[in-house]
N, C-alpha and C. Protein backbone atom coordinates (compact mmCIF):
# COMPACT_ATOMS: atom_id res chain seq x y z
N UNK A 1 -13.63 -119.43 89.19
CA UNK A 1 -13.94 -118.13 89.78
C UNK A 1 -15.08 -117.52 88.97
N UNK A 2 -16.14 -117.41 89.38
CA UNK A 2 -17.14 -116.37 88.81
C UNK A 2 -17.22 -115.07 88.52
N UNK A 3 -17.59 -114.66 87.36
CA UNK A 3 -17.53 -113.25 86.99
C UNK A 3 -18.47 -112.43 87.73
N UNK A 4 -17.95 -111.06 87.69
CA UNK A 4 -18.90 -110.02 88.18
C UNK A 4 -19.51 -109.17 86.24
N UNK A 5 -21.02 -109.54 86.72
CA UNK A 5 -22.05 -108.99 85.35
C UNK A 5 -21.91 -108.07 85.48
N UNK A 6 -22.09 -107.12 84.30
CA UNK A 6 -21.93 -105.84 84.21
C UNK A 6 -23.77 -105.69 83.51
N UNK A 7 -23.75 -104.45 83.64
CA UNK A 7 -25.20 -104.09 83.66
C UNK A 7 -25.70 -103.46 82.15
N UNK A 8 -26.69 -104.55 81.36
CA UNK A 8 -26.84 -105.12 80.18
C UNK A 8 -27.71 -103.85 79.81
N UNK A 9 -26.83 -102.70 79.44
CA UNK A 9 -28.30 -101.80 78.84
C UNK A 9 -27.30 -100.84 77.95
N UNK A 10 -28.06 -100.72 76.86
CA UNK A 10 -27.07 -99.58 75.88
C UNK A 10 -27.13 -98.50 76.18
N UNK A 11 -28.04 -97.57 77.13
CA UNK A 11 -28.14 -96.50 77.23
C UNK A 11 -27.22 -96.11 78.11
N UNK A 12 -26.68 -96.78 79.11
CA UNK A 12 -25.47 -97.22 80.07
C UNK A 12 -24.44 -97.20 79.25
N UNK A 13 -24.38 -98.12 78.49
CA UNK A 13 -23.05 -98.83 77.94
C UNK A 13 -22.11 -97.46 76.78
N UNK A 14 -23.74 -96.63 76.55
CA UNK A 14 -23.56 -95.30 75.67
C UNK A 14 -22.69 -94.38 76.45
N UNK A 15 -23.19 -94.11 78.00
CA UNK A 15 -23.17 -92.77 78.64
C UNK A 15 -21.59 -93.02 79.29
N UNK A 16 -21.50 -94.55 79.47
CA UNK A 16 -19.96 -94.54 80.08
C UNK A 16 -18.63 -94.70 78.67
N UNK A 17 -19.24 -94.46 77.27
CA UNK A 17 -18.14 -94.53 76.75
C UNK A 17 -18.04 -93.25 76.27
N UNK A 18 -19.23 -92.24 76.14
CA UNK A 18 -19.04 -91.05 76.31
C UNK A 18 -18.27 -90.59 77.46
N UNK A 19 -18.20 -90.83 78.95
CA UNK A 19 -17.34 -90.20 79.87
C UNK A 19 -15.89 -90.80 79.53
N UNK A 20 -15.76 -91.89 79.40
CA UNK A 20 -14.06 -92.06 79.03
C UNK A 20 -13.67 -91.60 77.65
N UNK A 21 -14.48 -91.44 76.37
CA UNK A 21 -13.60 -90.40 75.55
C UNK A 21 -13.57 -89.08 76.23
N UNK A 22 -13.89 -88.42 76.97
CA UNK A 22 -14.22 -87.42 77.68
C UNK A 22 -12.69 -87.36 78.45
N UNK A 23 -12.89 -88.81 79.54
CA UNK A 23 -11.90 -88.45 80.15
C UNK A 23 -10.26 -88.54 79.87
N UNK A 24 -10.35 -89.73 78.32
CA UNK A 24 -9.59 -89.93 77.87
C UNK A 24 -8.28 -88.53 77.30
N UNK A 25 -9.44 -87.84 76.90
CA UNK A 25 -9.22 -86.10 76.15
C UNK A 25 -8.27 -85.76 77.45
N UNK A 26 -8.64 -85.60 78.41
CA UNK A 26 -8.41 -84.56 79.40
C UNK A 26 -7.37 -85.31 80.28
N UNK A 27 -7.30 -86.75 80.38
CA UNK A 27 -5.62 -87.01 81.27
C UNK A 27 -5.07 -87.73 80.62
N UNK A 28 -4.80 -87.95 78.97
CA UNK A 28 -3.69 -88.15 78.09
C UNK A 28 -3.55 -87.17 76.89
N UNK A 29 -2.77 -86.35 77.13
CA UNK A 29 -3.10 -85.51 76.22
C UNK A 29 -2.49 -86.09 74.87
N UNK A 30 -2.08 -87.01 74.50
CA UNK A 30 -1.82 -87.33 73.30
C UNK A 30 -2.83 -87.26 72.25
N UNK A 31 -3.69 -87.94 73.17
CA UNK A 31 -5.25 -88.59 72.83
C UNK A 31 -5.84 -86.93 72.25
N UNK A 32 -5.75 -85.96 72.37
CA UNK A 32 -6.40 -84.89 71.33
C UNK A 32 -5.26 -84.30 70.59
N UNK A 33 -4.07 -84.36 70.85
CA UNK A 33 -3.20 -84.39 69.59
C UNK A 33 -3.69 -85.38 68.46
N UNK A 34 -3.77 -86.72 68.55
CA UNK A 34 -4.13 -87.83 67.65
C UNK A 34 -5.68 -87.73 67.33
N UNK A 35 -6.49 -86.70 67.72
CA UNK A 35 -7.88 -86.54 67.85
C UNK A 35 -8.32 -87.77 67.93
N UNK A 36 -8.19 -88.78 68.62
CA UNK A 36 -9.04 -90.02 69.04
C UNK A 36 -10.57 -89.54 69.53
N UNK A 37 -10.98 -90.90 68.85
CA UNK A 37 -12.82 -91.27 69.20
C UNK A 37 -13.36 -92.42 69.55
N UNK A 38 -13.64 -92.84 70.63
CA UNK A 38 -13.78 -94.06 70.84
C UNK A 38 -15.35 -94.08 69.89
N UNK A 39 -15.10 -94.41 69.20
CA UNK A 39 -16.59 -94.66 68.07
C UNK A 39 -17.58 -95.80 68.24
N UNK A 40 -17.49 -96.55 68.82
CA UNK A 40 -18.53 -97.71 69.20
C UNK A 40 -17.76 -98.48 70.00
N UNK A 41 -18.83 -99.01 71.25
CA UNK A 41 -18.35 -100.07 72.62
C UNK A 41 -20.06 -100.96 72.56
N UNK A 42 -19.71 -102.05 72.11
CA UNK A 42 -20.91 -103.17 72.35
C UNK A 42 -20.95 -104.18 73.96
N UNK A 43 -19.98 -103.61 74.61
CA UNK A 43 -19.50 -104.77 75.58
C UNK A 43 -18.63 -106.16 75.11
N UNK A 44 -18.05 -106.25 73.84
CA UNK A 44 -17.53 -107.05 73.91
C UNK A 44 -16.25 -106.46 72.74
N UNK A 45 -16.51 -105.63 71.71
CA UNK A 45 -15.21 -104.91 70.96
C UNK A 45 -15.70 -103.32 71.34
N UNK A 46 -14.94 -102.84 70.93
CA UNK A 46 -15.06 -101.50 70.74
C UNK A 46 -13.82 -100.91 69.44
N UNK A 47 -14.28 -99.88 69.17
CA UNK A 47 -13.53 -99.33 68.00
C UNK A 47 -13.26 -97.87 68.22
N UNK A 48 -11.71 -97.49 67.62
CA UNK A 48 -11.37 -96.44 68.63
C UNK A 48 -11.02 -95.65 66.60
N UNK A 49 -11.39 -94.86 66.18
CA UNK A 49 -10.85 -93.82 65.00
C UNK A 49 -9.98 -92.82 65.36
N UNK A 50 -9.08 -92.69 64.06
CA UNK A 50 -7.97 -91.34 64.25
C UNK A 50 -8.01 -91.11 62.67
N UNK A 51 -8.38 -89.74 62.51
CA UNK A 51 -7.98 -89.22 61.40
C UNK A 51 -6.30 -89.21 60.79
N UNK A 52 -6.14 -89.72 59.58
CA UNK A 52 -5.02 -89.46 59.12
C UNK A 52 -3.85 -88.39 59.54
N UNK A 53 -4.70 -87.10 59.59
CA UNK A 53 -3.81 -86.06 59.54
C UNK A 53 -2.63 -85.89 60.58
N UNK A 54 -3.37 -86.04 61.60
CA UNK A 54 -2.31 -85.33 63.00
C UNK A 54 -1.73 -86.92 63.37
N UNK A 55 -1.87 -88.19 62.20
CA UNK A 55 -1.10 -89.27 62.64
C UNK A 55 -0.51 -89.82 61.30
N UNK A 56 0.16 -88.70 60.70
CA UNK A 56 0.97 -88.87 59.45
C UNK A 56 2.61 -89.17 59.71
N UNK A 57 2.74 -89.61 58.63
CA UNK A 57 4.79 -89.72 58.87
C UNK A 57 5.20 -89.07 57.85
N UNK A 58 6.30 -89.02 57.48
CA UNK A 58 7.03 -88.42 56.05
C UNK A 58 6.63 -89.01 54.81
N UNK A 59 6.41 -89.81 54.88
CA UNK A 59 5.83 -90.71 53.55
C UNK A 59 4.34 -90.54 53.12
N UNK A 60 3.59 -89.84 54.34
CA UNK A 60 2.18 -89.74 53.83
C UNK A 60 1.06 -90.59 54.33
N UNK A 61 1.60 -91.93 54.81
CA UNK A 61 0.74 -93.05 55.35
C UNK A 61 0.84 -92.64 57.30
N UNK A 62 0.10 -93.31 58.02
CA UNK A 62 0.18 -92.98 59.27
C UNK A 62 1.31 -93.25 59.95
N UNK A 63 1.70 -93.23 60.71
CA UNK A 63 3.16 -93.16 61.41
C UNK A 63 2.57 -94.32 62.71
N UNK A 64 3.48 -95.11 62.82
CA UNK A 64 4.07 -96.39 62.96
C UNK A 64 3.15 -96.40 64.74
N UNK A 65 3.93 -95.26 65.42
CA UNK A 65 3.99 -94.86 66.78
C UNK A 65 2.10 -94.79 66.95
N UNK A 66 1.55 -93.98 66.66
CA UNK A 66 0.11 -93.63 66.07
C UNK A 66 -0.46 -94.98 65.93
N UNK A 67 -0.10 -95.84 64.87
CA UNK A 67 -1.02 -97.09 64.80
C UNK A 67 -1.32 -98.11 66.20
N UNK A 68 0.49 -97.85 67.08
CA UNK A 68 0.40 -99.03 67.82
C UNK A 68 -0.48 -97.93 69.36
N UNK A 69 0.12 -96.34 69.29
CA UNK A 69 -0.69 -95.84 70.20
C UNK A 69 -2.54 -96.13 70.66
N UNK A 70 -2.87 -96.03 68.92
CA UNK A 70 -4.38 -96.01 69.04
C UNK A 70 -4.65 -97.71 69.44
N UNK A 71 -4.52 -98.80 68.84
CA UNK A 71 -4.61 -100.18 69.63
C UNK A 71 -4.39 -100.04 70.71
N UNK A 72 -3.17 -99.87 71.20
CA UNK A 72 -3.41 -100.18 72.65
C UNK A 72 -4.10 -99.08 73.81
N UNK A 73 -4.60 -97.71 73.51
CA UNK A 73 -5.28 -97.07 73.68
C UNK A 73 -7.00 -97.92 73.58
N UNK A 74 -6.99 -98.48 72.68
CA UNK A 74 -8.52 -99.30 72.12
C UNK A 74 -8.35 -100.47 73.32
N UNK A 75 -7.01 -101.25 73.31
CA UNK A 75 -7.40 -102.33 74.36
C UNK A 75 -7.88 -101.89 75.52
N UNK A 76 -7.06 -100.95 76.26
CA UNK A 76 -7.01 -100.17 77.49
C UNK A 76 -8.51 -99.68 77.37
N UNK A 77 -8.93 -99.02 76.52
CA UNK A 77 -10.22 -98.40 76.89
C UNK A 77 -11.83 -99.90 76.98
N UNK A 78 -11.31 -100.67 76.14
CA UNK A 78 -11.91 -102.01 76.63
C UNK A 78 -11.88 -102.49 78.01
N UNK A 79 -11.17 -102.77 78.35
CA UNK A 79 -10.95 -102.88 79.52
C UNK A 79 -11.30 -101.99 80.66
N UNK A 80 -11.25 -100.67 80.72
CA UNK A 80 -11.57 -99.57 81.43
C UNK A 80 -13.18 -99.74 81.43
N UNK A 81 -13.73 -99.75 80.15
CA UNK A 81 -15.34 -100.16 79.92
C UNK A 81 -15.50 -100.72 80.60
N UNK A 82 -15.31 -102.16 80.18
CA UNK A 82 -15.43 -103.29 81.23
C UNK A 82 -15.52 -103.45 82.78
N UNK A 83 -14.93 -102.56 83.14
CA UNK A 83 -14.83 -102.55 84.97
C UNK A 83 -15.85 -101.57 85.18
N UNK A 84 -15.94 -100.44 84.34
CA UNK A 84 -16.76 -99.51 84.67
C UNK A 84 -18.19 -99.76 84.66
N UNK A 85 -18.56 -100.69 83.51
CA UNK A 85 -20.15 -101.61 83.61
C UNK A 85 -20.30 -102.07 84.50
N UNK A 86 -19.23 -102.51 85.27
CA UNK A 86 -19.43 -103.60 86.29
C UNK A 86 -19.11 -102.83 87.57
N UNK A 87 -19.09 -101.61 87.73
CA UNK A 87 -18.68 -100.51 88.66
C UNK A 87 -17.38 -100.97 89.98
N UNK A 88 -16.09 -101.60 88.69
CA UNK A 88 -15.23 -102.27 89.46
C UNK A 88 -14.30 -100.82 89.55
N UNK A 89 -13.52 -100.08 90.57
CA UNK A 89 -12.71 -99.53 90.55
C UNK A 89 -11.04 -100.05 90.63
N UNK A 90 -10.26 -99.94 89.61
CA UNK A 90 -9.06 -100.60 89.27
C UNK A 90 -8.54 -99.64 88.50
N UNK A 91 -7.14 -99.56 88.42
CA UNK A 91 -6.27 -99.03 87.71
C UNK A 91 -4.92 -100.03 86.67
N UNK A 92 -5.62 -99.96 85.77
CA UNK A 92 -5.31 -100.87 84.69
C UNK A 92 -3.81 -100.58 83.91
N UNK A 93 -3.39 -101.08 83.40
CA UNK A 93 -1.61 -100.96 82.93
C UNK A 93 -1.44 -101.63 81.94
N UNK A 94 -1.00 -101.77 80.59
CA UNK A 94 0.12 -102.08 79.65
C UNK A 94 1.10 -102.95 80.41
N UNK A 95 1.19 -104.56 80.33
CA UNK A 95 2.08 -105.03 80.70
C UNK A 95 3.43 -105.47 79.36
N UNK A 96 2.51 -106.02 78.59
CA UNK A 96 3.69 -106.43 77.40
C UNK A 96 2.51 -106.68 76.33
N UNK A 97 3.22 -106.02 74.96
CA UNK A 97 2.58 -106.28 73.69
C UNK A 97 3.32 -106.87 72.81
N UNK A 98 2.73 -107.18 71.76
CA UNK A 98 3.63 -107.63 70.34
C UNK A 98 2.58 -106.97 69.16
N UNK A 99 3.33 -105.94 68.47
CA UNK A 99 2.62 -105.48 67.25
C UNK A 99 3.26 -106.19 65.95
N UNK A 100 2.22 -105.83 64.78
CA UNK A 100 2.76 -106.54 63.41
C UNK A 100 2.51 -105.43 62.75
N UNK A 101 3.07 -104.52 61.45
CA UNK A 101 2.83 -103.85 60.77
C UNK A 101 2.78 -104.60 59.31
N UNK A 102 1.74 -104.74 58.50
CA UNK A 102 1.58 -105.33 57.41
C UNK A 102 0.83 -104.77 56.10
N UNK A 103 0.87 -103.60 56.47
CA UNK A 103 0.36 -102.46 55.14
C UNK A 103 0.44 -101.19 55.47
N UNK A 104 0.36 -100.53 54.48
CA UNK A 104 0.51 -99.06 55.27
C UNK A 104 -0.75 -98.70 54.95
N UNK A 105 -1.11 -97.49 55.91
CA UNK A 105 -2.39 -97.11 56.41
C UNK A 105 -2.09 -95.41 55.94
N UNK A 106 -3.16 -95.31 54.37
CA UNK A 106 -3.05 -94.27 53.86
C UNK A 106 -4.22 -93.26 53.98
N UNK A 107 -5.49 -93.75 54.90
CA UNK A 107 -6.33 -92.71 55.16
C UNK A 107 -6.61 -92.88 56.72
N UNK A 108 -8.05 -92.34 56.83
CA UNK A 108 -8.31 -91.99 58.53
C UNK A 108 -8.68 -93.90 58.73
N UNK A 109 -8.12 -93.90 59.85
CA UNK A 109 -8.32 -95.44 60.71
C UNK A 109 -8.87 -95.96 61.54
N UNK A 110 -9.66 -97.27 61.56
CA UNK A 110 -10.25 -97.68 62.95
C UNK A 110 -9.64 -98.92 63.44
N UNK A 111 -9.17 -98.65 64.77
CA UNK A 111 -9.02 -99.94 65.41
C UNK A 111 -9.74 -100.85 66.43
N UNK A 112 -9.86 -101.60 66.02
CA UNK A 112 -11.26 -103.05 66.71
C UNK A 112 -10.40 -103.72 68.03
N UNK A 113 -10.99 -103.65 68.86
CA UNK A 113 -9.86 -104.43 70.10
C UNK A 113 -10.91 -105.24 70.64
N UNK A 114 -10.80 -106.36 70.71
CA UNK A 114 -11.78 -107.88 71.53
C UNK A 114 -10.78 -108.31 72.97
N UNK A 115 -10.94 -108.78 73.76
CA UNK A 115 -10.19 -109.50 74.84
C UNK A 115 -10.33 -110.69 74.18
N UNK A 116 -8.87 -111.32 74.14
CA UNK A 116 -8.43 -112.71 73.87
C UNK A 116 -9.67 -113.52 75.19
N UNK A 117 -9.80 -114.81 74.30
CA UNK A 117 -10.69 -115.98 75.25
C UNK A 117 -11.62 -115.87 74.57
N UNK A 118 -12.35 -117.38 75.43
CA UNK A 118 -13.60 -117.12 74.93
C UNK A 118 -14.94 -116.31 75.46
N UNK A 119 -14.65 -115.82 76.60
CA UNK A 119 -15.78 -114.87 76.73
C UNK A 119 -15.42 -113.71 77.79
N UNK A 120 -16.01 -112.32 77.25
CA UNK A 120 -15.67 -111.17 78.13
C UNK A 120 -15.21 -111.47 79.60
N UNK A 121 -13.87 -111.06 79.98
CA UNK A 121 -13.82 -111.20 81.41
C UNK A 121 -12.95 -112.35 81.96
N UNK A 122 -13.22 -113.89 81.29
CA UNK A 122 -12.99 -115.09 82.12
C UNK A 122 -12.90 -115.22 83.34
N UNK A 123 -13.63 -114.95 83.75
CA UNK A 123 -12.90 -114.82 85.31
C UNK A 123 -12.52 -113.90 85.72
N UNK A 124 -11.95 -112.62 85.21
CA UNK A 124 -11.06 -111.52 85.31
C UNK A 124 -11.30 -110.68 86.62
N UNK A 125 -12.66 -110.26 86.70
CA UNK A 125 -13.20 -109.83 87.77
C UNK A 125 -13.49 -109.78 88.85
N UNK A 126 -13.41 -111.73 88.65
CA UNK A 126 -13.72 -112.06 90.12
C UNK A 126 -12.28 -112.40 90.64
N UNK A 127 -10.99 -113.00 89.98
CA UNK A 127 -9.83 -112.79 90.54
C UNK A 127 -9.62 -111.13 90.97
N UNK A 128 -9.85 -110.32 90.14
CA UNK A 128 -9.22 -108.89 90.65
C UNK A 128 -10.14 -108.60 92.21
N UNK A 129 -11.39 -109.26 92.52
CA UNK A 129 -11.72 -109.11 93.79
C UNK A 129 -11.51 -109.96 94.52
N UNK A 130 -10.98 -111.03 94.42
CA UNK A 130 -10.46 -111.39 95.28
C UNK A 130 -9.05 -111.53 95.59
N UNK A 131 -8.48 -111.02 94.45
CA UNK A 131 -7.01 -111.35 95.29
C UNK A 131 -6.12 -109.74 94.60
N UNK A 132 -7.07 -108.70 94.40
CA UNK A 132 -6.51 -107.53 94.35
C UNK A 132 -5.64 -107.15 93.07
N UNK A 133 -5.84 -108.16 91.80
CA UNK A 133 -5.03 -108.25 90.73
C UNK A 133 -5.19 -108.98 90.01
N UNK A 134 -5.34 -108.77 88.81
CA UNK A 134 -5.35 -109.24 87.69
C UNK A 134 -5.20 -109.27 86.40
N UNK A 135 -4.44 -110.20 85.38
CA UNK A 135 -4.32 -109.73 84.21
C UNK A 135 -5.39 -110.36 82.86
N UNK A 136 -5.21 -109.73 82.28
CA UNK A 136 -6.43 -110.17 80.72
C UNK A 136 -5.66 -109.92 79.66
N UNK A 137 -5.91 -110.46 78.63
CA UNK A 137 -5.41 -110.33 77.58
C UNK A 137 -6.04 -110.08 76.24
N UNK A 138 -5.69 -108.73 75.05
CA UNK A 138 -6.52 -108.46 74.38
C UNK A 138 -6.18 -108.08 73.08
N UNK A 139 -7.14 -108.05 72.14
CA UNK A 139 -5.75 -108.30 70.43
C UNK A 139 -6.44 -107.24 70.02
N UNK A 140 -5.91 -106.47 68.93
CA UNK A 140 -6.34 -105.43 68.30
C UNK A 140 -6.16 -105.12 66.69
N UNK A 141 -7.01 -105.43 65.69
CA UNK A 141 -6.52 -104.72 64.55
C UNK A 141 -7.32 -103.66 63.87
N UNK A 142 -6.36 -102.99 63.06
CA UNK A 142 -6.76 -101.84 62.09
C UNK A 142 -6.77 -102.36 60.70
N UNK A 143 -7.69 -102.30 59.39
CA UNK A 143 -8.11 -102.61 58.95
C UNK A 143 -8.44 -101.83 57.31
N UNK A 144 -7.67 -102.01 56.58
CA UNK A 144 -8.01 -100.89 55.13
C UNK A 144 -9.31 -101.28 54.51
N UNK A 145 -9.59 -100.16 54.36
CA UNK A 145 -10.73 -99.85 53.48
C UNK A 145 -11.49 -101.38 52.82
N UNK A 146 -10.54 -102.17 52.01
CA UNK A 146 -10.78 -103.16 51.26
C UNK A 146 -10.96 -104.62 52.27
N UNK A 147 -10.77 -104.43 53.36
CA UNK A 147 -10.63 -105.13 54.20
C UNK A 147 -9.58 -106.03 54.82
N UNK A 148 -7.92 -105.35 54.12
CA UNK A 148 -6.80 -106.00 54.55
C UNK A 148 -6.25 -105.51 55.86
N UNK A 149 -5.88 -106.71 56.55
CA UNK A 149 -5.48 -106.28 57.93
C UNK A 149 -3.98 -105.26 57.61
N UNK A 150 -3.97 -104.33 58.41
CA UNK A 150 -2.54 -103.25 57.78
C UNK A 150 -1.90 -103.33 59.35
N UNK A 151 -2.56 -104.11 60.32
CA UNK A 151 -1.59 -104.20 61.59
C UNK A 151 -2.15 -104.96 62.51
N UNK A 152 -1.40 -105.42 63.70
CA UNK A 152 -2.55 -106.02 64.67
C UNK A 152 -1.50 -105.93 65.73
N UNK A 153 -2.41 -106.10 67.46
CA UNK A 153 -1.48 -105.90 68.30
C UNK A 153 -1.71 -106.76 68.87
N UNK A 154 -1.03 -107.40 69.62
CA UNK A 154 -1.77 -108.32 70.86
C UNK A 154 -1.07 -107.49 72.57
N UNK A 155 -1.90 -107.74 72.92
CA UNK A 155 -1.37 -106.87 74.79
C UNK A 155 -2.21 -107.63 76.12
N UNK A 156 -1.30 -107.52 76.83
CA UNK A 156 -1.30 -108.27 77.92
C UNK A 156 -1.73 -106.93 79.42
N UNK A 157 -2.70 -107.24 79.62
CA UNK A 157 -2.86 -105.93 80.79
C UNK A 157 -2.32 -106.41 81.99
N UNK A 158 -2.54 -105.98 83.35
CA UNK A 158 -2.83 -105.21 84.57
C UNK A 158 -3.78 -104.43 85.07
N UNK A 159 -4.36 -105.52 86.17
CA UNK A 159 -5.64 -104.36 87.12
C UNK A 159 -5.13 -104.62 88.15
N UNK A 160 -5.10 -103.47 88.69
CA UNK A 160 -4.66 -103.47 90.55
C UNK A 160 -6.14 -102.86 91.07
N UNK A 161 -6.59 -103.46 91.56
CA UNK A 161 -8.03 -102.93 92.48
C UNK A 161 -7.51 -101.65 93.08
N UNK A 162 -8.40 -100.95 93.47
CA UNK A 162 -8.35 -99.50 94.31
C UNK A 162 -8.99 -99.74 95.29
N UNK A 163 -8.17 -99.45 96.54
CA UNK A 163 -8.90 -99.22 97.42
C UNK A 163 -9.69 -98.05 97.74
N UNK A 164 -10.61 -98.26 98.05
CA UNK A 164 -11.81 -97.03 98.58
C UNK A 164 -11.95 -96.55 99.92
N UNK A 165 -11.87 -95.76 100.37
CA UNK A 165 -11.55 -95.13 101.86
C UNK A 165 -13.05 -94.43 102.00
């Protein structure tokens, strides 16, 4: 199945990850409780930051819920990118994850999310147009200062195409 290209320009690739932190703010409101930033989208990772503060636990390090929120928030917004370069309309879903917690995360954080495979998409696109559905799969970690992995997620999506009237 052949992919649908998405349209190779940063000034694009800039203006649509500005509208989804945008829209991100405004129909999850978690997402400005946790003050999320989607901080850089290359078309192939993107990296999503949360300040420490408003994603603390009792102990001082970030809270558990917060680490795995912002990953899979980072996959999801990969993915959302992705269709949107390619001006695919779909409504994308969280099917099943597996997180690892392996350090604790004592200042502000970034999480890196890639789609599993070897290249953006596999196919992804052109199954979701033709047969109205499709899933991808995409890993995510956060990363201390020194460069030890302190978590990682792996997640399994959902795109249901939209129909357009």
């Amino acid at each position: 199945m052949t992919d649908i290209e998405p349209r190779d320009d940063s000034r694009h690739r800039d203006a649509l990850r500005r509208n989804l932190q945008q829209q991100l703010l405004i129909d999850i409101p978690i997402t400005r409780a946790m003050q999320l930033e989607i901080a850089a989208w290359d078309g192939e990772s993107l990296q999503m930051r949360a300040p420490l503060l408003p994603n603390v636990n009792d102990k001082g390090c970030a809270f558990g819920g917060s680490l795995v929120s912002v990953m899979t928030l980072a996959c999801w917004s990969l993915i959302k990118l992705a269709a949107d370069a390619r001006e695919v309309a779909c409504d994308i879903y969280v099917q099943d994850s597996s997180v690892r917690y392996l350090a604790p995360v004592w200042d502000d954080f970034t999480a890196v999310s890639r789609l599993a495979g070897n290249s953006p998409g596999d196919g992804f696109f052109g199954t979701l147009q033709s047969r109205g559905r499709a899933r991808l799969s995409a890993c995510c970690e956060i990363r201390l200062a020194d460069g030890t992995i302190a978590c990682t997620l792996e997640a399994r999506f959902v795109a249901l195409q939209r129909c357009l009237a």
